[in-house]
Protein backbone atom coordinates (compact mmCIF):
# COMPACT_ATOMS: atom_id res chain seq x y z
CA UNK A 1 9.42 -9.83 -22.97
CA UNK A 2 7.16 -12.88 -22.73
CA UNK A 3 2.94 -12.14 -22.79
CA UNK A 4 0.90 -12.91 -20.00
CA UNK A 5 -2.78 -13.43 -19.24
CA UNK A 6 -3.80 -11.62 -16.49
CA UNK A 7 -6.38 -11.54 -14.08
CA UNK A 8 -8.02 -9.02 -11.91
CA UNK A 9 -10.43 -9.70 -8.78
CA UNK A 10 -12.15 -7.03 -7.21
CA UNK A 11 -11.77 -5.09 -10.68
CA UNK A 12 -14.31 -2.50 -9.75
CA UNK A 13 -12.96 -0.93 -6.47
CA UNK A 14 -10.57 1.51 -6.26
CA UNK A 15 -7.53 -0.63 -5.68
CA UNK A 16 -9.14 -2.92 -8.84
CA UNK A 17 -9.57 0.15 -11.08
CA UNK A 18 -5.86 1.20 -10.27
CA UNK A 19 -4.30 -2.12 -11.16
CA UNK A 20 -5.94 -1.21 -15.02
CA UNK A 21 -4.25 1.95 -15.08
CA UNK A 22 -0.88 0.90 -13.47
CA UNK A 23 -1.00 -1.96 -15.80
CA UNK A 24 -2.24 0.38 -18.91
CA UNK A 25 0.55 2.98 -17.96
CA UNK A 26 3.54 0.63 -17.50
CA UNK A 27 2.70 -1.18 -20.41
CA UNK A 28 2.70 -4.51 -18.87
CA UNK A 29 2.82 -7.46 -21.57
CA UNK A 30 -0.47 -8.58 -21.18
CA UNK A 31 -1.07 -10.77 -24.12
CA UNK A 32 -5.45 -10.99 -22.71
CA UNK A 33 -6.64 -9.79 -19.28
CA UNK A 34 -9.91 -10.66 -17.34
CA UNK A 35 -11.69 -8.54 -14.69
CA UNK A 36 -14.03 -9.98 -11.84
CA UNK A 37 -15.64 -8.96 -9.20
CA UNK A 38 -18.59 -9.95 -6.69
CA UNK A 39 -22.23 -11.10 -8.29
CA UNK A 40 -23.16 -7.50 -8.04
CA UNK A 41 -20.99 -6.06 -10.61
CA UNK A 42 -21.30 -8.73 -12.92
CA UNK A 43 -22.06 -7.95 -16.64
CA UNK A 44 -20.52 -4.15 -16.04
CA UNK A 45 -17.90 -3.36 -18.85
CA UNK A 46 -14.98 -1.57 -17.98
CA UNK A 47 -12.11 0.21 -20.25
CA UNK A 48 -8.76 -1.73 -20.91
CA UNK A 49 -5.67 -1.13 -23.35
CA UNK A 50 -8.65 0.80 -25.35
CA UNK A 51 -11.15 -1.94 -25.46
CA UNK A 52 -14.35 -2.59 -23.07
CA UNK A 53 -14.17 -5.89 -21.22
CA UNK A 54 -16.73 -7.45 -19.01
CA UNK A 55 -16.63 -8.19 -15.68
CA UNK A 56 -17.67 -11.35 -14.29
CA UNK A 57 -18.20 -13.05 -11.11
CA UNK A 58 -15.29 -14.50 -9.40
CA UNK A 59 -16.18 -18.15 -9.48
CA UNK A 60 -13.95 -21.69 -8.88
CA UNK A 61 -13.40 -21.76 -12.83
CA UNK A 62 -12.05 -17.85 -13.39
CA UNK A 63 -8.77 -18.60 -13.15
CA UNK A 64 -7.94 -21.71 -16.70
CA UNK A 65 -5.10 -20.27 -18.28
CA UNK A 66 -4.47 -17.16 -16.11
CA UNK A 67 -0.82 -16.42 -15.63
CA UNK A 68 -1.29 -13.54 -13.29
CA UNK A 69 -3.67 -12.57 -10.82
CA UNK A 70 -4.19 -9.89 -8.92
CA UNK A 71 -6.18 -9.57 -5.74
CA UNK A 72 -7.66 -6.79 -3.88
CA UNK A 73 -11.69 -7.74 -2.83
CA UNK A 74 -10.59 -8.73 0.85
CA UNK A 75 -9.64 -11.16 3.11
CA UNK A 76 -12.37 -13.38 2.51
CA UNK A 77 -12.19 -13.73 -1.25
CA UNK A 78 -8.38 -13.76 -1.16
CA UNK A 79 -8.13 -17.31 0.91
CA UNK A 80 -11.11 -18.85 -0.74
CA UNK A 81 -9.94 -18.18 -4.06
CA UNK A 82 -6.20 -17.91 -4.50
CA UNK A 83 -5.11 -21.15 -3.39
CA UNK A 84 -7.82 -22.73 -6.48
CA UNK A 85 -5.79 -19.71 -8.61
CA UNK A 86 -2.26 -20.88 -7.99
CA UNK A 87 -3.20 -24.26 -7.79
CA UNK A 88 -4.16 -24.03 -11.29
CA UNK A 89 -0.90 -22.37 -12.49
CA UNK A 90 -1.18 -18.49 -11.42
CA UNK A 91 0.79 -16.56 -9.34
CA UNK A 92 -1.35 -15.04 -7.24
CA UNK A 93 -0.37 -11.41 -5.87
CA UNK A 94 -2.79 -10.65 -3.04
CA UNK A 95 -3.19 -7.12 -1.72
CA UNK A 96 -5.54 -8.72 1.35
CA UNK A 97 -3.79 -9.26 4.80
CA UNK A 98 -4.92 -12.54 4.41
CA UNK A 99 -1.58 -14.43 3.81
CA UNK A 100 1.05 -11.35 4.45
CA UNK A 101 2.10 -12.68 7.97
CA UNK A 102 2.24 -16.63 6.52
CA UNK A 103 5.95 -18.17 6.87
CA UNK A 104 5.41 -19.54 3.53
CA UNK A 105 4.04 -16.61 1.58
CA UNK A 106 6.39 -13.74 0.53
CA UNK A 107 5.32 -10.47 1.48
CA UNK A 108 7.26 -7.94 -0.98
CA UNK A 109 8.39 -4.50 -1.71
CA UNK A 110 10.10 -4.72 -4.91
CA UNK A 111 12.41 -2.14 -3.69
CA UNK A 112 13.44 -3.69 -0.43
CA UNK A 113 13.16 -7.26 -0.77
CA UNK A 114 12.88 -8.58 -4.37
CA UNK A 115 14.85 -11.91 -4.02
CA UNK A 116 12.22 -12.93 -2.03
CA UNK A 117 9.88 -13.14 -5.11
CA UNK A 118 11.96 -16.41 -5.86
CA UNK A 119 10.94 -18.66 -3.17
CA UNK A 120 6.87 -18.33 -3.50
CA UNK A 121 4.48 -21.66 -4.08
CA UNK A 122 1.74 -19.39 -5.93
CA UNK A 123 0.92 -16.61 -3.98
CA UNK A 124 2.67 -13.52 -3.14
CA UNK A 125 1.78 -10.98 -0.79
CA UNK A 126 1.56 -7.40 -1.10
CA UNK A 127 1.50 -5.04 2.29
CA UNK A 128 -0.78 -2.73 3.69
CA UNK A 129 0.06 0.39 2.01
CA UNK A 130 1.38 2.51 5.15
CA UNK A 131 3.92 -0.11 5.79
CA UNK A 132 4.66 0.32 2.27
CA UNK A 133 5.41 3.73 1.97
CA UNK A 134 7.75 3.24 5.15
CA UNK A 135 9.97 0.85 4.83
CA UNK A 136 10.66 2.24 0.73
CA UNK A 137 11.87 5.25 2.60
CA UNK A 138 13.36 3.56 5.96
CA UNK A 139 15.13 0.68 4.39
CA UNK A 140 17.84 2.62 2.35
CA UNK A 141 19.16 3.90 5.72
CA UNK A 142 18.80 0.34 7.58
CA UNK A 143 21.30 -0.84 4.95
CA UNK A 144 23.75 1.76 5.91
CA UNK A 145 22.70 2.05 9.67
CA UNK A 146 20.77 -0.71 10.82
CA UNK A 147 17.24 0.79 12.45
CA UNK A 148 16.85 -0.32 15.99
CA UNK A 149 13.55 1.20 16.80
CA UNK A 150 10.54 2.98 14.71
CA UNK A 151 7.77 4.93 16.48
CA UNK A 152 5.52 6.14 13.43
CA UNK A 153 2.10 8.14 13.42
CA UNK A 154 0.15 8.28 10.44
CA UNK A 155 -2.34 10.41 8.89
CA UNK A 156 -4.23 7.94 6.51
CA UNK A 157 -6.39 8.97 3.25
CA UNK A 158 -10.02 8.22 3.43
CA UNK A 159 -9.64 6.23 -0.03
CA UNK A 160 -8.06 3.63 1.99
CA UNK A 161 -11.70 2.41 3.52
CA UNK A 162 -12.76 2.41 -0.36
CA UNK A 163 -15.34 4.72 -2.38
CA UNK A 164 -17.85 4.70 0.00
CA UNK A 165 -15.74 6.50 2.30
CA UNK A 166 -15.11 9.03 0.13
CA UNK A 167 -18.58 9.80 -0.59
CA UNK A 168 -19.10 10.19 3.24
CA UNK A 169 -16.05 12.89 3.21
CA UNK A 170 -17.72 14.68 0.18
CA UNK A 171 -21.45 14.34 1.47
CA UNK A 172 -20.52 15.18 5.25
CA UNK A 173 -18.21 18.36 4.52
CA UNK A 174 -21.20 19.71 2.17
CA UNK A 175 -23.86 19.57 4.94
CA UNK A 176 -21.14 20.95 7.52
CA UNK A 177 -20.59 23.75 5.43
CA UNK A 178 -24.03 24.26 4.79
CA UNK A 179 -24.28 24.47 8.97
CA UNK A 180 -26.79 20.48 8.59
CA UNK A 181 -25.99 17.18 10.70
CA UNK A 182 -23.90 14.63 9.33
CA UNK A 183 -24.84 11.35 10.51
CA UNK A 184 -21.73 8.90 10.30
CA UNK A 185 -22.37 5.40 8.02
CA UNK A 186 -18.88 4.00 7.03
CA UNK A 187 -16.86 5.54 10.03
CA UNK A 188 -17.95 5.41 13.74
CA UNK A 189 -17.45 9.60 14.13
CA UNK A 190 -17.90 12.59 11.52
CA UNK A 191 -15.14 12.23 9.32
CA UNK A 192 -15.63 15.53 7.72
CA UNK A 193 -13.01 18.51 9.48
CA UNK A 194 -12.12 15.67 12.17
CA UNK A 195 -9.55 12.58 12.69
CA UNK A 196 -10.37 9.26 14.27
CA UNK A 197 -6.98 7.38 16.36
CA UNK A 198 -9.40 4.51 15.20
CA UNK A 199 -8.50 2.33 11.59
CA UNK A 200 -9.63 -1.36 11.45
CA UNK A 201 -10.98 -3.34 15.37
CA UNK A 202 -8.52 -2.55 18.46
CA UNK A 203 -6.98 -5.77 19.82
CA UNK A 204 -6.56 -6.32 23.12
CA UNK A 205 -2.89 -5.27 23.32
CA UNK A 206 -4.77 -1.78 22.81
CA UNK A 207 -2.98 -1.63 19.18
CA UNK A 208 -5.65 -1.71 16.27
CA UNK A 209 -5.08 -3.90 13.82
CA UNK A 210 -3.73 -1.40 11.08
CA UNK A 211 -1.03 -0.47 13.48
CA UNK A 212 0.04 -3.91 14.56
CA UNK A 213 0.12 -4.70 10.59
CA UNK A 214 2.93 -2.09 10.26
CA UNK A 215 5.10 -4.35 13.50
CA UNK A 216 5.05 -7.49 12.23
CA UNK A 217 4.96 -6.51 8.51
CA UNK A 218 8.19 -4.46 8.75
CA UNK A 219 10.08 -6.97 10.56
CA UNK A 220 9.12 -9.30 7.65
CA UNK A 221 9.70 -7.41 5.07
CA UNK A 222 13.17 -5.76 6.33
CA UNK A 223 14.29 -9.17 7.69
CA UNK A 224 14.54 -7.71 10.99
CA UNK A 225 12.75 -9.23 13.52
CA UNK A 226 14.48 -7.38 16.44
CA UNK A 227 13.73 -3.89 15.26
CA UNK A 228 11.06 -2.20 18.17
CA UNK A 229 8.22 -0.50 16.12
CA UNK A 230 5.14 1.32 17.52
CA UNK A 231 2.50 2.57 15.36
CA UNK A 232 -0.53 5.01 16.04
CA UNK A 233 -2.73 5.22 12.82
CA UNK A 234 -5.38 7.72 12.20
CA UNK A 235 -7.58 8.38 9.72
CA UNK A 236 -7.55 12.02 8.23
CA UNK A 237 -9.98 13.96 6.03
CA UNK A 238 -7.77 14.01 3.16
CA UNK A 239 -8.86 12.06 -0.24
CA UNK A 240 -5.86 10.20 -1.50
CA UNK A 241 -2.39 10.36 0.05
CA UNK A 242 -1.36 8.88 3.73
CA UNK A 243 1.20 10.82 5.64
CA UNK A 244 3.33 9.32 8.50
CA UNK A 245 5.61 10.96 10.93
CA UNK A 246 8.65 8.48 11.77
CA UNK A 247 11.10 8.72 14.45
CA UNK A 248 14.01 6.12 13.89
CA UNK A 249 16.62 4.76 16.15
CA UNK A 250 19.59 4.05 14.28
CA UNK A 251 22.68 1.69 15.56
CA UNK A 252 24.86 4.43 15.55
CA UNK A 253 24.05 8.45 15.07
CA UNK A 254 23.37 9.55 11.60
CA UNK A 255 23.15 12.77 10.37
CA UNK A 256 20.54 14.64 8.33
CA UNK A 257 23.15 15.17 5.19
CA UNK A 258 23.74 11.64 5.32
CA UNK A 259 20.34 10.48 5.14
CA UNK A 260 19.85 12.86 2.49
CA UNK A 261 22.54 11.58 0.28
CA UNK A 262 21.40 8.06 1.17
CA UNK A 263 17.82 8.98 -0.18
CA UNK A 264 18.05 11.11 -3.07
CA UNK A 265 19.54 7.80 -4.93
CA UNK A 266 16.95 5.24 -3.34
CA UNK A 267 14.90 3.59 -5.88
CA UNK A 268 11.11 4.61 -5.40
CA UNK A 269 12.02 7.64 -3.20
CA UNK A 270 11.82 11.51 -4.03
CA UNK A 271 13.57 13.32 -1.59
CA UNK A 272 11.58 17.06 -1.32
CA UNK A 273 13.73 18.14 1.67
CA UNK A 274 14.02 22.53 2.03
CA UNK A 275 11.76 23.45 4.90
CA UNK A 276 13.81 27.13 4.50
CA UNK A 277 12.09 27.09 1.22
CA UNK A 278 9.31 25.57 2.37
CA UNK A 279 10.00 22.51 0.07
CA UNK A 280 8.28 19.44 1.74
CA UNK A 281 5.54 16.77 0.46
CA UNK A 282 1.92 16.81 1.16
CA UNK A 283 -0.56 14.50 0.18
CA UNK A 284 -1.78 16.22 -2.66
CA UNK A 285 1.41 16.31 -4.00
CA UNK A 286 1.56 12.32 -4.27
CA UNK A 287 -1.61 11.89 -5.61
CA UNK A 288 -1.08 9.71 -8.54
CA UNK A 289 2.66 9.70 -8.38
CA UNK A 290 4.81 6.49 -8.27
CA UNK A 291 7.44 7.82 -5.71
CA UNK A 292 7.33 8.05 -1.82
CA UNK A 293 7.92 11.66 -1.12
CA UNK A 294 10.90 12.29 1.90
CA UNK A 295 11.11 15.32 3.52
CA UNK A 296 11.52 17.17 6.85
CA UNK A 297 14.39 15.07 7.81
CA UNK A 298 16.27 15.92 11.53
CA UNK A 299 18.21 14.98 14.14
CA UNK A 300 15.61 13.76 16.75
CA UNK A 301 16.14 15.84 19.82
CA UNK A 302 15.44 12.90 22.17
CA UNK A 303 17.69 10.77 20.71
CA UNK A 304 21.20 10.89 19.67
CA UNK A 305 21.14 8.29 17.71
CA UNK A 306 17.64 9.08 15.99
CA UNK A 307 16.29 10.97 13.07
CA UNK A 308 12.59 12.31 12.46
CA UNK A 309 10.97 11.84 8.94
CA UNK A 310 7.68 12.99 7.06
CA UNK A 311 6.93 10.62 4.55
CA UNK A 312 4.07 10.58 2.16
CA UNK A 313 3.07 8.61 -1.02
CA UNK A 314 -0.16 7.52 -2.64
CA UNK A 315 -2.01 4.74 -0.52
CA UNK A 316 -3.60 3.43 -4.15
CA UNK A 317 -0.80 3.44 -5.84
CA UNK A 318 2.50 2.53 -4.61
CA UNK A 319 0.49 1.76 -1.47
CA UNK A 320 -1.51 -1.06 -3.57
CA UNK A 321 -1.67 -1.51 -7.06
CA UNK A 322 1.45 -0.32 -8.24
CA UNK A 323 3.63 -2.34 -5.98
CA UNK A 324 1.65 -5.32 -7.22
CA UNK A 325 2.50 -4.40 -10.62
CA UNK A 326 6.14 -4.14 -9.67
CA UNK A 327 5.63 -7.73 -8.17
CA UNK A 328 4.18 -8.78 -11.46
CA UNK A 329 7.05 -7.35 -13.48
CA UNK A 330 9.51 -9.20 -11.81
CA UNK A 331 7.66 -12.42 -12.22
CA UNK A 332 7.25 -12.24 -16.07
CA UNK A 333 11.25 -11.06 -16.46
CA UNK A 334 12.25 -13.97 -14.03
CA UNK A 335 10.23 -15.53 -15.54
């Protein structure tokens, strides 16, 4: 397998600091790799196949020579910077929502829609990790049964603001326990033992922006424009791992067994399915797994055409870095 030069931006958050262990893990053919960040964390020397490299700020010029480059420092960064990155000969994969809802940018789950890798002009798009985890689980059914409607909750990780936010989990439940006051800073509320209906602005549709990301990015992704979906996301006190409660419509009914069989051979999917034996995943469970956990499958009772999931996975990994990764595979054996 050819050798690529990668880089990283935004190596020192906690999506950055996942790419370097997805990348380290899966043994991606990196033949160099460069890590950047904001001005702040310049000159700081992070671990990588064994050896410390430097980070430096992102700049105009960090991209000569760089096959691969991987995104995740925001919105902001991600449309100044990646059109100078692919413009010089990258492909950019972008884990920002800044270009997952272009016509002209692929947004990709390697596991639903690969072949649309093929058709990108420098920058690919990776989705907001609850969407993710979904449509992993939700599109091996679709294919058998096409999905009419989705009504999904979620129960979202607090690693998903970014470090800060879990150092107001750990901070806030200490000083709870210890019966103190803990004044809010990255949230609006108390995180600590409590769960806000509240993740990125609200929009005046009522939706927040998280939750309207998981419409229009499943339509895209599923090449399904017609499918209904309504999302409620809220954020949990829970470290790593989201959680979502689905409710599908299918076309016709489909039966738990079914779905079952359907699942346990789904790439990316781990069906954990024995509520009898109270066999089910959890977000601790996930933590640091590759897989989307399936479980607590039924017949919707309001519905006799639907089915209920629980579906968990790891909002860092397969809910970021690692399904960049997967995007980055398929580049370097397409070629």
């Amino acid at each position: 397998m050819k050798k690529v030069s990668v880089a990283i931006v935004g190596a020192t958050g906690l999506v950055g600091q996942e790419f370097i262990r997805t990348l380290e893990q899966r043994r991606f053919p990196m033949s160099s790799v460069r890590l950047y960040a904001s001005d702040r964390s310049h000159g700081k020397k992070m671990r990588v196949g064994g050896a410390e490299v430097e980070v430096k700020e992102t700049t105009a010029d960090s991209f000569s020579g760089i096959d691969v480059a991987l995104f995740s420092a925001g919105a902001d960064i991600s449309r100044q910077f990646s059109p100078i990155a692919a413009a010089g000969g990258a492909v950019v994969v972008d884990n920002s929502a800044a270009f997952r809802m272009d016509p002209e940018v692929p947004l990709v789950v390697p596991e639903v829609n690969p072949e649309d890798i093929g058709r990108h002009r420098g920058i690919i798009a990776n989705p907001n990790c609850s969407t993710i985890q979904m449509v992993v689980a939700l599109f091996p059914l679709h294919r058998v049964n096409p999905i009419r409607r989705i009504t999904v909750a979620t129960y979202q990780s607090v690693s998903g603001t970014g470090s800060a936010a879990i150092e107001e989990l750990t901070g806030q439940s200490r000083l709870v326990l210890e019966g103190g006051e803990a004044r809010p800073q990255v949230y609006p509320y108390r995180i600590a033992f409590n769960v806000l209906p509240e993740i990125d602005v609200f929009m005046e549709n009522g939706y927040t922006k998280e939750e309207w990301k998981m419409v229009e990015e499943t339509r895209k992704i599923m090449h399904a424009p017609d499918i209904a979906v309504s999302a409620t996301c809220v954020r949990v006190p829970v470290m790593v791992g989201h959680s979502e409660a689905v409710q599908a419509e299918f076309s016709r009914p489909m039966s738990p067994q079914e779905a079952r069989e359907i699942l346990s051979k789904a790439p990316g999917v781990r069906l954990m399915d024995n509520p009898a034996g109270r066999s089910y995943p959890y977000p601790l469970m996930a933590a640091g797994q590759d897989d989307v956990y399936v479980g607590r499958i039924r017949k919707d009772a309001s519905h006799p055409n639907g089915l209920v999931l629980w579906i968990v996975g790891d909002n860092l990994r397969k809910g970021a870095a690692l399904n960049a990764v997967q995007i980055a595979e398929r580049l370097v054996t397409q070629n």
